[in-house]
PDB file of N, CA and C in Angstrom:
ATOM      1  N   UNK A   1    -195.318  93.258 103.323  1.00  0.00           N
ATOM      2  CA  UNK A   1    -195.718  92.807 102.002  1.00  0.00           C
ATOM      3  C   UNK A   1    -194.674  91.804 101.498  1.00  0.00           C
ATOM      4  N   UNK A   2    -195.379  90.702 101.066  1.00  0.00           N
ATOM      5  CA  UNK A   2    -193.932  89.838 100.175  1.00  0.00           C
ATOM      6  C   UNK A   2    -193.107  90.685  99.248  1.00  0.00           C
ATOM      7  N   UNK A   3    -191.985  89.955  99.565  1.00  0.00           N
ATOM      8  CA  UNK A   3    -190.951  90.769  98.398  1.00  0.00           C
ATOM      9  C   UNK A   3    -190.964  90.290  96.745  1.00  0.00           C
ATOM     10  N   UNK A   4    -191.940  88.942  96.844  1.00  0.00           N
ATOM     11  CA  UNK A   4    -191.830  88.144  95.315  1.00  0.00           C
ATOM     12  C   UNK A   4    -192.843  89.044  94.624  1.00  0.00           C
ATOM     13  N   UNK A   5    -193.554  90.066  95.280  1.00  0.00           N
ATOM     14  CA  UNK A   5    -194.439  90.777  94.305  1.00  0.00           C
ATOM     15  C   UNK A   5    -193.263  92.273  93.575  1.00  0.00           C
ATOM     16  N   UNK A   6    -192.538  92.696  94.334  1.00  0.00           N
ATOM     17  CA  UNK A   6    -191.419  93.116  93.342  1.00  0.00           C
ATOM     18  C   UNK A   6    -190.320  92.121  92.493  1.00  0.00           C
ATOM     19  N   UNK A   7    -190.230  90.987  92.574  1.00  0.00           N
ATOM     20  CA  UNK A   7    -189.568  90.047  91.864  1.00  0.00           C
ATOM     21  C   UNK A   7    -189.902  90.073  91.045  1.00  0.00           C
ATOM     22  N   UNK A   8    -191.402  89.752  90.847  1.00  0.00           N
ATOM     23  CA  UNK A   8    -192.092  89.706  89.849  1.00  0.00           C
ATOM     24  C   UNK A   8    -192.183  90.526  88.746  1.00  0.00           C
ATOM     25  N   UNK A   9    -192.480  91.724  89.521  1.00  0.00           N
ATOM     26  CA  UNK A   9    -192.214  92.911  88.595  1.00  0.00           C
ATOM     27  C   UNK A   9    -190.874  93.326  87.764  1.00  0.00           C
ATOM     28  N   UNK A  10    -189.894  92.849  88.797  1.00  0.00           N
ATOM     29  CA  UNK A  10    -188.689  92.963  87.856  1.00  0.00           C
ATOM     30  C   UNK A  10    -188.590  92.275  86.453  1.00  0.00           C
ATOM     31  N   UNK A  11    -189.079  90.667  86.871  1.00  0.00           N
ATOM     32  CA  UNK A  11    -188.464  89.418  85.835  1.00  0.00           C
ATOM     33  C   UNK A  11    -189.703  89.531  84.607  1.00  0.00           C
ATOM     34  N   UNK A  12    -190.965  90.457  84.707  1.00  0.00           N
ATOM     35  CA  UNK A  12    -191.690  90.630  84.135  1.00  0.00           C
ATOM     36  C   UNK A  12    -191.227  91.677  83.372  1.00  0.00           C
ATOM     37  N   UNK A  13    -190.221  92.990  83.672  1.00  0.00           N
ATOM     38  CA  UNK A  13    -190.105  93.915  83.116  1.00  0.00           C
ATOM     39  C   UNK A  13    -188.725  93.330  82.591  1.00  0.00           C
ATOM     40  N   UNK A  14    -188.011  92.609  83.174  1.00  0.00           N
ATOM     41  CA  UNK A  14    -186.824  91.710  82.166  1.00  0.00           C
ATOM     42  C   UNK A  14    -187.463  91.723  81.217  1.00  0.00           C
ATOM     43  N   UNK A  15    -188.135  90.537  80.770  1.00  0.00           N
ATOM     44  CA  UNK A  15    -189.223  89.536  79.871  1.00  0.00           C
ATOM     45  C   UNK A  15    -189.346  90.631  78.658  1.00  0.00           C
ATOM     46  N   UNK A  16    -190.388  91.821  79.022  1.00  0.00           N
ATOM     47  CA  UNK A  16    -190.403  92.631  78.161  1.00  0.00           C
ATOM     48  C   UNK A  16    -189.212  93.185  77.705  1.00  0.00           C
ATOM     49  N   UNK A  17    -188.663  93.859  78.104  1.00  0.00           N
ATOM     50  CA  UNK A  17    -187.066  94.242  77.626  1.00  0.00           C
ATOM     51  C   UNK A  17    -186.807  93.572  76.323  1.00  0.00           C
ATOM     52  N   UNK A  18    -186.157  92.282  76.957  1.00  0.00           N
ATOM     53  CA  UNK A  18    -186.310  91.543  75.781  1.00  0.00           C
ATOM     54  C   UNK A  18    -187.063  91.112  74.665  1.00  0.00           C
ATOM     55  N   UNK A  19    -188.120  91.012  74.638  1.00  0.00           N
ATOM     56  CA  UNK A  19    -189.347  91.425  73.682  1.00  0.00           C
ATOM     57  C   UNK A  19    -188.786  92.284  73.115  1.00  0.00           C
ATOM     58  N   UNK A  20    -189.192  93.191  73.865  1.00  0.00           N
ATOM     59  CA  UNK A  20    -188.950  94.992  72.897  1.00  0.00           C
ATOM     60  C   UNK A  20    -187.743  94.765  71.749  1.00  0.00           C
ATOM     61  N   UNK A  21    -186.499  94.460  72.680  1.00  0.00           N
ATOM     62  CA  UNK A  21    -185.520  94.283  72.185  1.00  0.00           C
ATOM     63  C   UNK A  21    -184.578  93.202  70.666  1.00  0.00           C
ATOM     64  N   UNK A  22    -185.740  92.059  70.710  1.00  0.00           N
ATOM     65  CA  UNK A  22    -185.340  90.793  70.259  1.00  0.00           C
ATOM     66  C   UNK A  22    -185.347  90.922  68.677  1.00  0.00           C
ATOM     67  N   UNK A  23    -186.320  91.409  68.282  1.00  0.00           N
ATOM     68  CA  UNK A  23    -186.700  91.999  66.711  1.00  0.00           C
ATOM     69  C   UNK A  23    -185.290  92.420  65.788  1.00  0.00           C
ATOM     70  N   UNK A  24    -184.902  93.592  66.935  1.00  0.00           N
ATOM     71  CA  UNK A  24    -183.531  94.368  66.535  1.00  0.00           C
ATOM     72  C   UNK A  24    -181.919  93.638  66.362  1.00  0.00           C
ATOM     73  N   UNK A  25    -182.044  92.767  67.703  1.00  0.00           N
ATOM     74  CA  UNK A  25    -181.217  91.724  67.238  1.00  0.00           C
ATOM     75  C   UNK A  25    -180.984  90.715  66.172  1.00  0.00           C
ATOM     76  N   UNK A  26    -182.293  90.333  66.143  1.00  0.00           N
ATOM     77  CA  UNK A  26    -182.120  89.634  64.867  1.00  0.00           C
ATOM     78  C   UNK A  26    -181.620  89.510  63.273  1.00  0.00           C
ATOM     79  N   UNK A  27    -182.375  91.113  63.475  1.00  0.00           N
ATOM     80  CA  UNK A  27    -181.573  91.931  62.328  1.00  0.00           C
ATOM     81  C   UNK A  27    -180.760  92.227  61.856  1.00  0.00           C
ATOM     82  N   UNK A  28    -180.043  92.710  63.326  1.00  0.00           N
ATOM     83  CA  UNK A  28    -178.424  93.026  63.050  1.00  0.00           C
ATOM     84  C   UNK A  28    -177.415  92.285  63.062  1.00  0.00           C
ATOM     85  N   UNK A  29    -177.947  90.731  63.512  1.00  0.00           N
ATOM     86  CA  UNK A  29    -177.249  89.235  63.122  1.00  0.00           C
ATOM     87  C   UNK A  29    -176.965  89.274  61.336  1.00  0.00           C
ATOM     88  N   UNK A  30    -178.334  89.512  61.055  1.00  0.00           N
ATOM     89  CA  UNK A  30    -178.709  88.967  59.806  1.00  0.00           C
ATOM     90  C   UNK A  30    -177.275  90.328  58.864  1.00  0.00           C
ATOM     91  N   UNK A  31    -176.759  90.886  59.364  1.00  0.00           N
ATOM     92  CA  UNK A  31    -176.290  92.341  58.175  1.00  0.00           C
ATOM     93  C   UNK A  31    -174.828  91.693  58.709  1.00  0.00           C
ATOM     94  N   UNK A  32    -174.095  91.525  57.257  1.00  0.00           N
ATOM     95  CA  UNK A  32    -172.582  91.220  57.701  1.00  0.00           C
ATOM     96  C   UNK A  32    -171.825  92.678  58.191  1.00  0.00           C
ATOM     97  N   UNK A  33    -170.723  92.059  58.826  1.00  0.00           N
ATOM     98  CA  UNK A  33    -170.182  93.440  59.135  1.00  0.00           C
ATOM     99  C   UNK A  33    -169.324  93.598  58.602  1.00  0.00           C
ATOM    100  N   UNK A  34    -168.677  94.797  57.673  1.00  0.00           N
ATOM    101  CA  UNK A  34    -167.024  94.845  56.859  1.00  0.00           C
ATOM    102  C   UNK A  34    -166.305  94.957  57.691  1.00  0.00           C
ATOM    103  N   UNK A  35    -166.017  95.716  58.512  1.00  0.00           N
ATOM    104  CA  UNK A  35    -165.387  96.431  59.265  1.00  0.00           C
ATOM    105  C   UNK A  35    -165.359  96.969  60.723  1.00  0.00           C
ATOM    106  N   UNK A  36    -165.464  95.957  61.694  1.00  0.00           N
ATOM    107  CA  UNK A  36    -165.560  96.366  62.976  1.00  0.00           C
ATOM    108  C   UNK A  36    -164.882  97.737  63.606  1.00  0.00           C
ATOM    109  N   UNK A  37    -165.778  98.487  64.132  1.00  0.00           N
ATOM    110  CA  UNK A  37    -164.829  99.635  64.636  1.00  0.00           C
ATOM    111  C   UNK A  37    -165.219  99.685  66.278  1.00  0.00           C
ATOM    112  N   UNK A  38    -165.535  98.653  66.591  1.00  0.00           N
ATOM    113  CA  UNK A  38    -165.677  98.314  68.494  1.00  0.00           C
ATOM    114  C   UNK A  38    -164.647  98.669  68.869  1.00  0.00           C
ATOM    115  N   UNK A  39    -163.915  99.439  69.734  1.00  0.00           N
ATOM    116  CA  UNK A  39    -163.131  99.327  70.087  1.00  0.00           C
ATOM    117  C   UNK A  39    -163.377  99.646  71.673  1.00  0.00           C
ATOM    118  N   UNK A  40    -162.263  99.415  72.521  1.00  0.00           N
ATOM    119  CA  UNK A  40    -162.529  98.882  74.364  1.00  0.00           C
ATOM    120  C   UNK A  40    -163.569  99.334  75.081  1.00  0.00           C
ATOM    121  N   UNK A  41    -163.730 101.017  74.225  1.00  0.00           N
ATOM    122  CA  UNK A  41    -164.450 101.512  75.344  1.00  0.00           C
ATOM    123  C   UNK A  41    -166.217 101.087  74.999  1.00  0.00           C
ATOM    124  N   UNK A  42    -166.502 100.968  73.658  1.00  0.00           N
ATOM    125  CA  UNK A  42    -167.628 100.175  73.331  1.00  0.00           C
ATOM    126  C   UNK A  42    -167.994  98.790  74.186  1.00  0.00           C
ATOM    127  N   UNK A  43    -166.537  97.941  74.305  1.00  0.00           N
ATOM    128  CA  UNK A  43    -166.743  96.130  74.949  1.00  0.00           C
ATOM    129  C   UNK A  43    -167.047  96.621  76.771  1.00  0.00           C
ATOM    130  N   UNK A  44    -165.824  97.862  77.259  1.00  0.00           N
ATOM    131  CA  UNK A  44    -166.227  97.907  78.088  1.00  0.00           C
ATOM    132  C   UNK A  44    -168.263  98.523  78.443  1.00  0.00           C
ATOM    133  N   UNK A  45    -168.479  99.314  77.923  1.00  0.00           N
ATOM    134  CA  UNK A  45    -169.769 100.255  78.083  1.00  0.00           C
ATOM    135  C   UNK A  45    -170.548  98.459  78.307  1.00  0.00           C
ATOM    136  N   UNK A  46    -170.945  97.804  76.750  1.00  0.00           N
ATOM    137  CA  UNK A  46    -171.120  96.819  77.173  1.00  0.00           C
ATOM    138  C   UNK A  46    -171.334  95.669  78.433  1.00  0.00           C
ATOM    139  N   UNK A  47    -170.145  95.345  78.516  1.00  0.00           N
ATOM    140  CA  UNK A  47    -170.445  94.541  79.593  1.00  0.00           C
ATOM    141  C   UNK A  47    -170.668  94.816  80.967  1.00  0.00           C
ATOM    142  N   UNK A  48    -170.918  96.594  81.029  1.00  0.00           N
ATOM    143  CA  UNK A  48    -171.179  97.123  82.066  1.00  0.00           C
ATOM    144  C   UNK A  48    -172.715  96.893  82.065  1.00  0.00           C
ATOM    145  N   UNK A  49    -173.166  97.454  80.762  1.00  0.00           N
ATOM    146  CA  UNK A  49    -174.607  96.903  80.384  1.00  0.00           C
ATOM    147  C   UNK A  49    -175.182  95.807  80.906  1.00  0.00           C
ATOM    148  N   UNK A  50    -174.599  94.405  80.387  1.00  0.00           N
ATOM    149  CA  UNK A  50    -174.907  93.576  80.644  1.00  0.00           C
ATOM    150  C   UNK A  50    -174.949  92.445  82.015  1.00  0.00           C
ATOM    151  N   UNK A  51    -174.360  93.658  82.692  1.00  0.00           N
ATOM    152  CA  UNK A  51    -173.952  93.257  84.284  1.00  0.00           C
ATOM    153  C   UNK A  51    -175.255  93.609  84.901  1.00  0.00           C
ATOM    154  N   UNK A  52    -175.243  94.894  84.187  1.00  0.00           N
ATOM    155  CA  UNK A  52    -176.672  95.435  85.045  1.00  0.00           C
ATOM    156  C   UNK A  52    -177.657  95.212  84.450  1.00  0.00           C
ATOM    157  N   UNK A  53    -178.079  94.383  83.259  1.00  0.00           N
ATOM    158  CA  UNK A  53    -179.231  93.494  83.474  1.00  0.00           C
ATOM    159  C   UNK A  53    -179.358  92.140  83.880  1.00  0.00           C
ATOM    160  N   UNK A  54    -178.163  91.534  84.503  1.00  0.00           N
ATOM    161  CA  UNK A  54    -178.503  90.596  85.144  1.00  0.00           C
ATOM    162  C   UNK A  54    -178.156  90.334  86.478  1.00  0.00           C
ATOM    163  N   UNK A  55    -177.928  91.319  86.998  1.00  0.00           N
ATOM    164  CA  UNK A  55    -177.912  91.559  88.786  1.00  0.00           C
ATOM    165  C   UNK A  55    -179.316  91.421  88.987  1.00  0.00           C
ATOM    166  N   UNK A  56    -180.326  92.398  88.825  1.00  0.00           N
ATOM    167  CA  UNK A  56    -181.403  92.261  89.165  1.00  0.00           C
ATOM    168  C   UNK A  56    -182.049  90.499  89.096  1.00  0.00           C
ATOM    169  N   UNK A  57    -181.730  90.237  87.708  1.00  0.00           N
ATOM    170  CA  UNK A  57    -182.088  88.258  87.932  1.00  0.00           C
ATOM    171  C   UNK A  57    -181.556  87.867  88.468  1.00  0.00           C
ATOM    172  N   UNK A  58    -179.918  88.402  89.364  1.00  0.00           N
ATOM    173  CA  UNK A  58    -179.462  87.650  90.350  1.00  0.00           C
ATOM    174  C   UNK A  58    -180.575  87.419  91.903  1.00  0.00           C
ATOM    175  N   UNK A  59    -180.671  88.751  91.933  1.00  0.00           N
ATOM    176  CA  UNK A  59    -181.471  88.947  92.871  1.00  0.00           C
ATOM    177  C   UNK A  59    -182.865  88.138  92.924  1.00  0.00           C
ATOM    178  N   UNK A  60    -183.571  88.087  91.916  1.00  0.00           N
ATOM    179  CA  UNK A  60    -184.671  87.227  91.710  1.00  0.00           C
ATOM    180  C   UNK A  60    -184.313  86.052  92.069  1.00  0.00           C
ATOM    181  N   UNK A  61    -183.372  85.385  91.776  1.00  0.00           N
ATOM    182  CA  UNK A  61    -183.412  83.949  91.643  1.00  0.00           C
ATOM    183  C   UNK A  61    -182.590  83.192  92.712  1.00  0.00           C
ATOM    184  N   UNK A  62    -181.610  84.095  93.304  1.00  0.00           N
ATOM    185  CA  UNK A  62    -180.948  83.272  94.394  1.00  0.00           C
ATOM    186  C   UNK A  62    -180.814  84.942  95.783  1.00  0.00           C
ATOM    187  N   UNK A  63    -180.377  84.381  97.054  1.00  0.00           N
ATOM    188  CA  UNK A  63    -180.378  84.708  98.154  1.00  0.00           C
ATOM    189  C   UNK A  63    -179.223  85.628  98.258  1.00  0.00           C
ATOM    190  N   UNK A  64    -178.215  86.148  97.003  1.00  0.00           N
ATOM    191  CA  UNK A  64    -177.039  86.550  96.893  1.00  0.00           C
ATOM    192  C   UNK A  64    -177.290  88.102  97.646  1.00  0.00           C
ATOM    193  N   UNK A  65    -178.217  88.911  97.498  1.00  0.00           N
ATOM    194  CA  UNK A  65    -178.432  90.089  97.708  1.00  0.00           C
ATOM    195  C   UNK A  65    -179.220  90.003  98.970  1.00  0.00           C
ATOM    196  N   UNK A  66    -179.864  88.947  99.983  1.00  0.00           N
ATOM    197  CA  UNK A  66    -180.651  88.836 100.749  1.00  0.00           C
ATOM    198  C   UNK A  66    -180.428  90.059 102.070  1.00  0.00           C
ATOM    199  N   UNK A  67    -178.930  90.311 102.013  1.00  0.00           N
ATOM    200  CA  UNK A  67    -178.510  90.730 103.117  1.00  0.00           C
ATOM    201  C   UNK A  67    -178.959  92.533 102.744  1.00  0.00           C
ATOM    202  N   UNK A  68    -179.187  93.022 101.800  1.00  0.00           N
ATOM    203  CA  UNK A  68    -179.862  94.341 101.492  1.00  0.00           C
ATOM    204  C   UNK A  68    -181.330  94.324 101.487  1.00  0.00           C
ATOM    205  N   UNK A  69    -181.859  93.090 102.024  1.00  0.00           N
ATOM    206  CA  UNK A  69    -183.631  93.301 101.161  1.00  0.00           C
ATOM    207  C   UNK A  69    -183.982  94.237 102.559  1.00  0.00           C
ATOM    208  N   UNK A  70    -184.583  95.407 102.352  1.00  0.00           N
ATOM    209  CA  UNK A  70    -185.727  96.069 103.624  1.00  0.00           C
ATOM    210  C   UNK A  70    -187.211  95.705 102.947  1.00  0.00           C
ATOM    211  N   UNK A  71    -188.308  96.058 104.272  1.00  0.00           N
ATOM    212  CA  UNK A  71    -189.752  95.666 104.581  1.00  0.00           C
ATOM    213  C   UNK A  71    -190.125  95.967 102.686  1.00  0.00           C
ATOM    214  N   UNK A  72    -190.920  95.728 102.089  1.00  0.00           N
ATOM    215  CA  UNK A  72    -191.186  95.996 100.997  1.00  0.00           C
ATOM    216  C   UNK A  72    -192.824  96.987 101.771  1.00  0.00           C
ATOM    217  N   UNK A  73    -193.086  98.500 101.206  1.00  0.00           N
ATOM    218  CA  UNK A  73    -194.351  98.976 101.513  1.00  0.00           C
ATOM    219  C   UNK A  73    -194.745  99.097 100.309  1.00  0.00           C
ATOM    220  N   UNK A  74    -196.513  99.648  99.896  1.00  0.00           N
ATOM    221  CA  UNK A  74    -196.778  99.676  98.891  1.00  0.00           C
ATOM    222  C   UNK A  74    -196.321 100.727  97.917  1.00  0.00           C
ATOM    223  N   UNK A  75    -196.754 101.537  98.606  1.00  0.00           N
ATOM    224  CA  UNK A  75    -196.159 102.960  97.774  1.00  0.00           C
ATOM    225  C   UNK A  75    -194.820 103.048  97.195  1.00  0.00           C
ATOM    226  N   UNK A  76    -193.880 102.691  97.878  1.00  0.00           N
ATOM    227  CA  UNK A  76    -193.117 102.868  96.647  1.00  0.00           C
ATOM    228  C   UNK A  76    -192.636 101.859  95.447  1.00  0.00           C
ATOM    229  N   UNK A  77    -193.667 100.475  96.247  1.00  0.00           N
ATOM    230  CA  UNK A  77    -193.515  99.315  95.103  1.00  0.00           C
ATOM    231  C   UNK A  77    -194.159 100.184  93.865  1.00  0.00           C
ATOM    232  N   UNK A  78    -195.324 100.361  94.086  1.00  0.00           N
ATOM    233  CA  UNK A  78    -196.556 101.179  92.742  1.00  0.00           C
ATOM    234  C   UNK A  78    -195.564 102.468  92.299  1.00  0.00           C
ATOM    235  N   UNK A  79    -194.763 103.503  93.024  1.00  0.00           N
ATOM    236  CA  UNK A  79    -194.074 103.750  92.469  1.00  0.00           C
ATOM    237  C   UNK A  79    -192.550 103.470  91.375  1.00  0.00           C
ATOM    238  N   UNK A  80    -192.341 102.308  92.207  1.00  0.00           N
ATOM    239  CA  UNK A  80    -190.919 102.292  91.338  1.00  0.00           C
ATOM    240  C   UNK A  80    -191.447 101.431  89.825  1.00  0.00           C
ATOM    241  N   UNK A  81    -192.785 100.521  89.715  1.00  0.00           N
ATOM    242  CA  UNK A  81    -193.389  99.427  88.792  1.00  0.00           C
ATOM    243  C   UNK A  81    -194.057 100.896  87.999  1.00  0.00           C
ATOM    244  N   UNK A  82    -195.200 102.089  88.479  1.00  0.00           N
ATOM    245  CA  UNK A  82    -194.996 102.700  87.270  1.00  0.00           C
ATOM    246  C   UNK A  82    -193.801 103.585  86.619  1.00  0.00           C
ATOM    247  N   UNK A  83    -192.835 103.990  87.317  1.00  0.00           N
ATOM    248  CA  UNK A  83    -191.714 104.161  86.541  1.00  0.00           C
ATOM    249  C   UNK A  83    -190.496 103.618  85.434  1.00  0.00           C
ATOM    250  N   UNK A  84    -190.749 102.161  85.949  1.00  0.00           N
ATOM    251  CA  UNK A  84    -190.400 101.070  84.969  1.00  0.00           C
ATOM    252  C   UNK A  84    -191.199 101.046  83.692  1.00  0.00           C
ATOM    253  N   UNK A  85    -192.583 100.866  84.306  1.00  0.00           N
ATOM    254  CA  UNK A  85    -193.748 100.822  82.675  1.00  0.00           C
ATOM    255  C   UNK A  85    -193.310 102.397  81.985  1.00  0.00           C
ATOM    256  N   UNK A  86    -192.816 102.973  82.877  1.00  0.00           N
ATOM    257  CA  UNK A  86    -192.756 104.523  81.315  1.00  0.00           C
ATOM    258  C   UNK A  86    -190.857 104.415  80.637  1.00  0.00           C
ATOM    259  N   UNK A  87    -190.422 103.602  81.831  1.00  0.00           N
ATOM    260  CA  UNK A  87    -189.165 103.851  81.244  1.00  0.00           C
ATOM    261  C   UNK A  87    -189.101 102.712  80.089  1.00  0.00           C
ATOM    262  N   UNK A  88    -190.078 101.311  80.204  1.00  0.00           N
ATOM    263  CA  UNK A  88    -190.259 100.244  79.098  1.00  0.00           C
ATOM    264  C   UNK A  88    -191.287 101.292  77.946  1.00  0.00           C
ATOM    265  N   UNK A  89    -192.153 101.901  78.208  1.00  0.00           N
ATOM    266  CA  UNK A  89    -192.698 102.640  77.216  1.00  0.00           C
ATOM    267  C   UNK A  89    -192.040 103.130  76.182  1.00  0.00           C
ATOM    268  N   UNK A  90    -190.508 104.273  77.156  1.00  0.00           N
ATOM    269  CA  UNK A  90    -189.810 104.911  76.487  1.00  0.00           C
ATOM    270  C   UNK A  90    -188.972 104.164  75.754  1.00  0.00           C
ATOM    271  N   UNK A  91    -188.564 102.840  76.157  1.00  0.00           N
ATOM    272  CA  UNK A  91    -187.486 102.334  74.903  1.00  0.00           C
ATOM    273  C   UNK A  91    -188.376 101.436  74.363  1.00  0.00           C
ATOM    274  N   UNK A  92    -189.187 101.339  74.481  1.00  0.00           N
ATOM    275  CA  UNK A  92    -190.404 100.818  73.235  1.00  0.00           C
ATOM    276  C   UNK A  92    -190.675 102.021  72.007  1.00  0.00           C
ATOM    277  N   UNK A  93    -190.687 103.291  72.405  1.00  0.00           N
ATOM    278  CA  UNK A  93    -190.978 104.387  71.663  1.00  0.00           C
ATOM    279  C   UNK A  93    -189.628 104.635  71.093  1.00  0.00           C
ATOM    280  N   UNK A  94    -188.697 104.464  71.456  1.00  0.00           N
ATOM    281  CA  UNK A  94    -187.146 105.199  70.963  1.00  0.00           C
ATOM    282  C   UNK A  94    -186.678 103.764  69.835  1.00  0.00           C
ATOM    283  N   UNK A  95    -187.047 102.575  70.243  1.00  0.00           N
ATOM    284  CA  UNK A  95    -186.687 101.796  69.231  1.00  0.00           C
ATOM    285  C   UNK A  95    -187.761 101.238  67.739  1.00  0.00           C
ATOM    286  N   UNK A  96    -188.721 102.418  67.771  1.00  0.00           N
ATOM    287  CA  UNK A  96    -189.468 102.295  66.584  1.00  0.00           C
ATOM    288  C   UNK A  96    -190.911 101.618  66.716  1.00  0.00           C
ATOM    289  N   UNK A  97    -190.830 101.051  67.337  1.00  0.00           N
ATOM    290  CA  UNK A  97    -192.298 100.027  67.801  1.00  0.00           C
ATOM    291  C   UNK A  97    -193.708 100.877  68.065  1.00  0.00           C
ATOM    292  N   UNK A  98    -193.629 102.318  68.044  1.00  0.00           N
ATOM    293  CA  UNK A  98    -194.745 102.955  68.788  1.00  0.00           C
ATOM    294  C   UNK A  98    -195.881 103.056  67.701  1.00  0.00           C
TER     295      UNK A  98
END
Protein backbone atom coordinates (compact mmCIF):
# COMPACT_ATOMS: atom_id res chain seq x y z
CA UNK A 1 0.00 0.00 0.00
CA UNK A 2 1.42 3.61 -0.54
CA UNK A 3 2.71 5.16 2.44
CA UNK A 4 1.23 8.85 1.29
CA UNK A 5 -2.18 7.41 2.32
CA UNK A 6 -0.87 7.51 6.04
CA UNK A 7 0.81 10.93 5.31
CA UNK A 8 -2.16 12.04 4.58
CA UNK A 9 -3.82 11.06 7.43
CA UNK A 10 -1.32 12.47 9.60
CA UNK A 11 -1.10 16.18 7.90
CA UNK A 12 -4.93 15.95 7.84
CA UNK A 13 -5.11 15.17 11.54
CA UNK A 14 -2.25 18.03 11.98
CA UNK A 15 -4.71 20.48 10.06
CA UNK A 16 -7.43 19.65 12.47
CA UNK A 17 -5.44 19.93 15.63
CA UNK A 18 -4.95 23.14 14.76
CA UNK A 19 -8.44 24.05 13.96
CA UNK A 20 -9.55 22.63 17.16
CA UNK A 21 -6.89 24.45 18.71
CA UNK A 22 -6.68 28.04 16.98
CA UNK A 23 -9.90 29.70 18.64
CA UNK A 24 -8.09 29.21 22.13
CA UNK A 25 -5.08 30.83 21.07
CA UNK A 26 -6.38 33.66 20.01
CA UNK A 27 -7.87 34.37 23.06
CA UNK A 28 -5.25 33.95 25.22
CA UNK A 29 -3.15 36.45 22.96
CA UNK A 30 -5.91 38.77 23.37
CA UNK A 31 -5.73 38.62 27.83
CA UNK A 32 -2.60 40.58 29.11
CA UNK A 33 -0.58 38.76 31.42
CA UNK A 34 0.46 40.45 35.05
CA UNK A 35 2.52 38.08 36.10
CA UNK A 36 4.24 35.24 34.43
CA UNK A 37 4.70 32.21 36.57
CA UNK A 38 6.31 29.84 33.55
CA UNK A 39 8.89 28.66 34.97
CA UNK A 40 11.63 25.80 33.18
CA UNK A 41 9.78 23.01 33.75
CA UNK A 42 6.57 24.55 31.93
CA UNK A 43 9.28 25.94 28.69
CA UNK A 44 10.74 22.61 29.00
CA UNK A 45 7.16 20.34 28.92
CA UNK A 46 6.61 22.74 26.02
CA UNK A 47 9.03 22.41 23.67
CA UNK A 48 8.90 18.80 24.20
CA UNK A 49 5.33 19.36 22.95
CA UNK A 50 6.19 21.07 20.19
CA UNK A 51 8.87 18.71 18.95
CA UNK A 52 6.38 16.16 18.85
CA UNK A 53 4.08 17.87 16.72
CA UNK A 54 6.35 18.50 14.24
CA UNK A 55 8.36 15.29 13.76
CA UNK A 56 5.49 13.71 12.32
CA UNK A 57 5.49 16.86 9.48
CA UNK A 58 9.02 16.04 9.39
CA UNK A 59 8.25 12.84 8.28
CA UNK A 60 5.56 13.95 5.81
CA UNK A 61 7.52 16.26 4.03
CA UNK A 62 11.09 15.18 3.67
CA UNK A 63 13.00 11.60 3.49
CA UNK A 64 14.57 12.30 7.12
CA UNK A 65 12.79 9.22 8.71
CA UNK A 66 12.86 7.09 5.37
CA UNK A 67 15.23 4.69 6.92
CA UNK A 68 12.26 3.45 9.59
CA UNK A 69 9.32 3.37 6.99
CA UNK A 70 8.01 -0.68 6.96
CA UNK A 71 5.32 -2.18 4.17
CA UNK A 72 2.27 0.00 5.15
CA UNK A 73 -0.93 -2.95 5.53
CA UNK A 74 -4.42 -1.97 5.88
CA UNK A 75 -5.44 -2.92 9.12
CA UNK A 76 -3.48 -1.24 11.09
CA UNK A 77 -3.53 1.95 8.86
CA UNK A 78 -7.73 1.88 9.65
CA UNK A 79 -6.59 1.18 12.98
CA UNK A 80 -4.15 3.70 13.99
CA UNK A 81 -6.59 6.74 11.62
CA UNK A 82 -9.62 5.55 13.86
CA UNK A 83 -7.73 6.06 16.96
CA UNK A 84 -6.53 9.43 15.98
CA UNK A 85 -10.33 10.49 15.00
CA UNK A 86 -11.28 9.57 18.85
CA UNK A 87 -8.18 10.93 20.24
CA UNK A 88 -9.08 14.44 17.85
CA UNK A 89 -12.71 13.84 19.16
CA UNK A 90 -11.38 13.77 22.66
CA UNK A 91 -9.51 17.09 22.59
CA UNK A 92 -12.28 18.54 20.63
CA UNK A 93 -14.57 17.47 23.65
CA UNK A 94 -12.03 18.48 26.54
CA UNK A 95 -11.51 21.95 24.94
CA UNK A 96 -15.24 22.98 24.96
CA UNK A 97 -16.29 22.69 21.30
CA UNK A 98 -18.66 19.58 21.81
Amino acid sequence: MNPWYAKAVVLLASIVLVVIRAPYGQRSRAIRVVKSRKGPLEIVLLTIAWIAFFLPLVWVATPVFAFADYPLHVLPLLAGTLLLAIGLWLFQWSSGFA
